[in-house]
N, C-alpha and C. Protein backbone atom coordinates (compact mmCIF):
# COMPACT_ATOMS: atom_id res chain seq x y z
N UNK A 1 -34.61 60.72 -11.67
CA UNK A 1 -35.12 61.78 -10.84
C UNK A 1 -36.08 61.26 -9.78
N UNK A 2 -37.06 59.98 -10.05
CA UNK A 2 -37.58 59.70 -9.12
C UNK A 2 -36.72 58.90 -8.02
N UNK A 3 -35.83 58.56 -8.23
CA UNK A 3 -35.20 57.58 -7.04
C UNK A 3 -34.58 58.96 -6.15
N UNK A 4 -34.08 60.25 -6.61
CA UNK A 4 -33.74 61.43 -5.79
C UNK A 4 -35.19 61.52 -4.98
N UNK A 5 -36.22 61.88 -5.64
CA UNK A 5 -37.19 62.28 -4.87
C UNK A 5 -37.83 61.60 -3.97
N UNK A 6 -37.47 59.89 -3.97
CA UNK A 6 -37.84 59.17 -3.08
C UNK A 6 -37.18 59.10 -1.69
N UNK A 7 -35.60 59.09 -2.10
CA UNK A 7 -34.68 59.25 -1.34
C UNK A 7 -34.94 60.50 -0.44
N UNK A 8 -35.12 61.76 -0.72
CA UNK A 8 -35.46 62.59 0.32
C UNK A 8 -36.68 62.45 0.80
N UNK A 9 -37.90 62.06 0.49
CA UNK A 9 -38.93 61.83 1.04
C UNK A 9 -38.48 60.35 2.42
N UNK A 10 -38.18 59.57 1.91
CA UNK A 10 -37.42 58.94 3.36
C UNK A 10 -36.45 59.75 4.42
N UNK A 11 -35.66 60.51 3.90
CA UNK A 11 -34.83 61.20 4.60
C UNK A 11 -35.62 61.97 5.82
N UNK A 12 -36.62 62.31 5.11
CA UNK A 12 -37.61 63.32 6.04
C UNK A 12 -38.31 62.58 6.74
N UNK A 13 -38.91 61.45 6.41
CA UNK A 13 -39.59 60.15 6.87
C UNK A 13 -38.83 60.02 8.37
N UNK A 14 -37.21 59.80 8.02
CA UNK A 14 -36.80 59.25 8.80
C UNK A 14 -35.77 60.33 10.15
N UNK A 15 -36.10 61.72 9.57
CA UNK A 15 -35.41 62.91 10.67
C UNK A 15 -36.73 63.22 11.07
N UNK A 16 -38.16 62.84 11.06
CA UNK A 16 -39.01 62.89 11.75
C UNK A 16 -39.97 62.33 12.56
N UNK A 17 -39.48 60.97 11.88
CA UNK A 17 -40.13 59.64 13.50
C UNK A 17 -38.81 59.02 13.33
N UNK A 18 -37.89 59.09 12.84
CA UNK A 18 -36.75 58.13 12.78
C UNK A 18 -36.82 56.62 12.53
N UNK A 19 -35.76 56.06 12.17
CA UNK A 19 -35.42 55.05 11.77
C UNK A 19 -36.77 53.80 12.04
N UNK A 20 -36.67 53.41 13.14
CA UNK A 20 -37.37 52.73 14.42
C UNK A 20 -38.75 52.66 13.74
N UNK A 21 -39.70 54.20 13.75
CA UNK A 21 -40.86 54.28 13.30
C UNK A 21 -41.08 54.17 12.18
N UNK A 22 -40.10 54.79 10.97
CA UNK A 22 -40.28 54.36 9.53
C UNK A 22 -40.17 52.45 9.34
N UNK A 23 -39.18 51.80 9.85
CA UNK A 23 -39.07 50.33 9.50
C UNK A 23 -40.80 49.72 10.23
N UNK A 24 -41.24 50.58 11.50
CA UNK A 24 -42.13 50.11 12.05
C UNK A 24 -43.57 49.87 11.12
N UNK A 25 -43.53 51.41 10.44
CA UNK A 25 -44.91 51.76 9.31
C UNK A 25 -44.39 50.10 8.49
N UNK A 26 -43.07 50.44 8.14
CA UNK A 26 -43.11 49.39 6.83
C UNK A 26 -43.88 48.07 7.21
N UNK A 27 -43.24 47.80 8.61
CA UNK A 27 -43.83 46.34 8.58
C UNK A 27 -45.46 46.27 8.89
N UNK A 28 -46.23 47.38 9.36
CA UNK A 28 -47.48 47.31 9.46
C UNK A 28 -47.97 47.03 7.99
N UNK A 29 -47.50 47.64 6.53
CA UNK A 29 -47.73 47.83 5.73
C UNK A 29 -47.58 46.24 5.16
N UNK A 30 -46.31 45.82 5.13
CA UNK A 30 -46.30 44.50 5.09
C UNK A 30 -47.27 43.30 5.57
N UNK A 31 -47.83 43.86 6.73
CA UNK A 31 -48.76 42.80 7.52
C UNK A 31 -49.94 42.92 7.14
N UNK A 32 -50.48 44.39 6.79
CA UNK A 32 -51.74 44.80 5.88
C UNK A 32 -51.76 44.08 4.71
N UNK A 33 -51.10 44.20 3.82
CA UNK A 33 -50.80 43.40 3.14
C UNK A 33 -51.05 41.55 2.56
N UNK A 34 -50.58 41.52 3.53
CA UNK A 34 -50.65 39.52 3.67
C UNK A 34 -51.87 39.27 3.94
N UNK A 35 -52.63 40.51 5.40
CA UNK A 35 -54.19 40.14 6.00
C UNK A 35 -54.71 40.62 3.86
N UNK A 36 -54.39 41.43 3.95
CA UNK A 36 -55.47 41.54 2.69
C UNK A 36 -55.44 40.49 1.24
N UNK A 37 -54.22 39.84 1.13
CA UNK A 37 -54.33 38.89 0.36
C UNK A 37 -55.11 37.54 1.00
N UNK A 38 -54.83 37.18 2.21
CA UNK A 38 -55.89 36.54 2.62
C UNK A 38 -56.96 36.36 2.57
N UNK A 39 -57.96 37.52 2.83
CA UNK A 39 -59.20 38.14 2.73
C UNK A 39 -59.57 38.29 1.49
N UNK A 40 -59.08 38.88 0.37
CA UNK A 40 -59.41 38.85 -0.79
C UNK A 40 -59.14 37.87 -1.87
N UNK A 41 -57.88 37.34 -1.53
CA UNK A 41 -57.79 36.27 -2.40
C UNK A 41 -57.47 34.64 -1.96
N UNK A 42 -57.72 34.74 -0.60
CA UNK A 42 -57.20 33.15 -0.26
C UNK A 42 -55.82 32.92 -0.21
N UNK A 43 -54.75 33.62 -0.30
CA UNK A 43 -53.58 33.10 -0.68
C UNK A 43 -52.59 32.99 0.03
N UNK A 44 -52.81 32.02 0.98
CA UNK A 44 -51.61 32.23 2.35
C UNK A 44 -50.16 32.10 1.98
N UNK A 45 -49.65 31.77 0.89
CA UNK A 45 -48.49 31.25 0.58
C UNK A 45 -48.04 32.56 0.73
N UNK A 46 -48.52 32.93 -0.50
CA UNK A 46 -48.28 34.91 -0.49
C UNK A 46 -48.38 35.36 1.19
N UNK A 47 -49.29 35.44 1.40
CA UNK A 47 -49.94 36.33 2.93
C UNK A 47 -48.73 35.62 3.71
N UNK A 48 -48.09 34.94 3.90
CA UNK A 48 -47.33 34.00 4.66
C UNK A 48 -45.67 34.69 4.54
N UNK A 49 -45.66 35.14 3.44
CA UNK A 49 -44.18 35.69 2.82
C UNK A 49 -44.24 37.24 3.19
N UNK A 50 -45.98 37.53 2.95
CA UNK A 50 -45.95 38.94 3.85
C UNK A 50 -45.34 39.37 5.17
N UNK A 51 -46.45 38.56 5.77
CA UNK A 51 -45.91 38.12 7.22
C UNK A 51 -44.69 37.96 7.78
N UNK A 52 -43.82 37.33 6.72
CA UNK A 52 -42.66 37.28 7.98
C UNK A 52 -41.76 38.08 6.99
N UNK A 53 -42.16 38.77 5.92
CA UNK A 53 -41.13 39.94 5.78
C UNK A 53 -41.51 41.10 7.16
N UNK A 54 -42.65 41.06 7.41
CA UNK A 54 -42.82 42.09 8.64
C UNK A 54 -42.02 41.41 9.92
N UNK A 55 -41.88 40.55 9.94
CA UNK A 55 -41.01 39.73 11.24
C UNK A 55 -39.69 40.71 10.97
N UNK A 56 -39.18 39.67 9.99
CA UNK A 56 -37.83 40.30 9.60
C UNK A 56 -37.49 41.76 9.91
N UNK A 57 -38.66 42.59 9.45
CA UNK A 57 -38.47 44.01 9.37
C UNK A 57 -38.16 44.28 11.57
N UNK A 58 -39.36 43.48 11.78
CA UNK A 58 -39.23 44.05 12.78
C UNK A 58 -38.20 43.40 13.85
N UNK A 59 -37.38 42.39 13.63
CA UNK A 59 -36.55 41.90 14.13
C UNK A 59 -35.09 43.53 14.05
N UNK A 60 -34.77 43.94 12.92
CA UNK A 60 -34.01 44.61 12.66
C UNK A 60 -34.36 45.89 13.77
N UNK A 61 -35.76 46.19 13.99
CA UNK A 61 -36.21 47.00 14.62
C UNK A 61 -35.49 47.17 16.12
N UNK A 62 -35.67 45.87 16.80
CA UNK A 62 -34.86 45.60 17.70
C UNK A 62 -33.61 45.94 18.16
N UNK A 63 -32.78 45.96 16.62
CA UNK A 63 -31.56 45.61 16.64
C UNK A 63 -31.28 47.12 16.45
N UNK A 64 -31.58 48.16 16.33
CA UNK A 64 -31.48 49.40 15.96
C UNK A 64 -30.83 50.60 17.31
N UNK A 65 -30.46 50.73 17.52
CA UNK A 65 -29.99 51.98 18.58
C UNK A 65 -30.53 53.18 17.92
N UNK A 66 -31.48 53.74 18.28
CA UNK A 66 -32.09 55.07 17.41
C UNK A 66 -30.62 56.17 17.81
N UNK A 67 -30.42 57.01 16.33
CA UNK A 67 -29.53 57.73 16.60
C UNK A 67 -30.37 59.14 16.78
């Protein structure tokens, strides 16, 4: 039941800033992320894998034709 309720909570996520802006949040979230393992724990290896999952994310971003 929770993977239904997640699934429409994206759905709505994404018929209301669309595609583009939801992958966009993600990768801010991703990049928050890495800065905060940095900051709190030293750990660039980690913070480093953060980081370029937000690349990645936002490479796709690019690649997107908003429908």
């Amino acid at each position: 039941m929770k993977v239904v309720s997640m699934t429409n909570k994206l759905e709505t996520l994404v018929d209301t800033v669309g595609l583009q802006g939801v992958l966009a949040g993600l990768a801010t979230v991703c990049r928050l992320k890495g800065q905060h393992l940095l900051e709190a724990w030293q750990d660039e290896a980690m913070a480093e894998q953060w980081y370029a999952t937000a690349e990645q994310i936002e490479a796709c971003i690019l690649d997107i034709d908003e429908v």
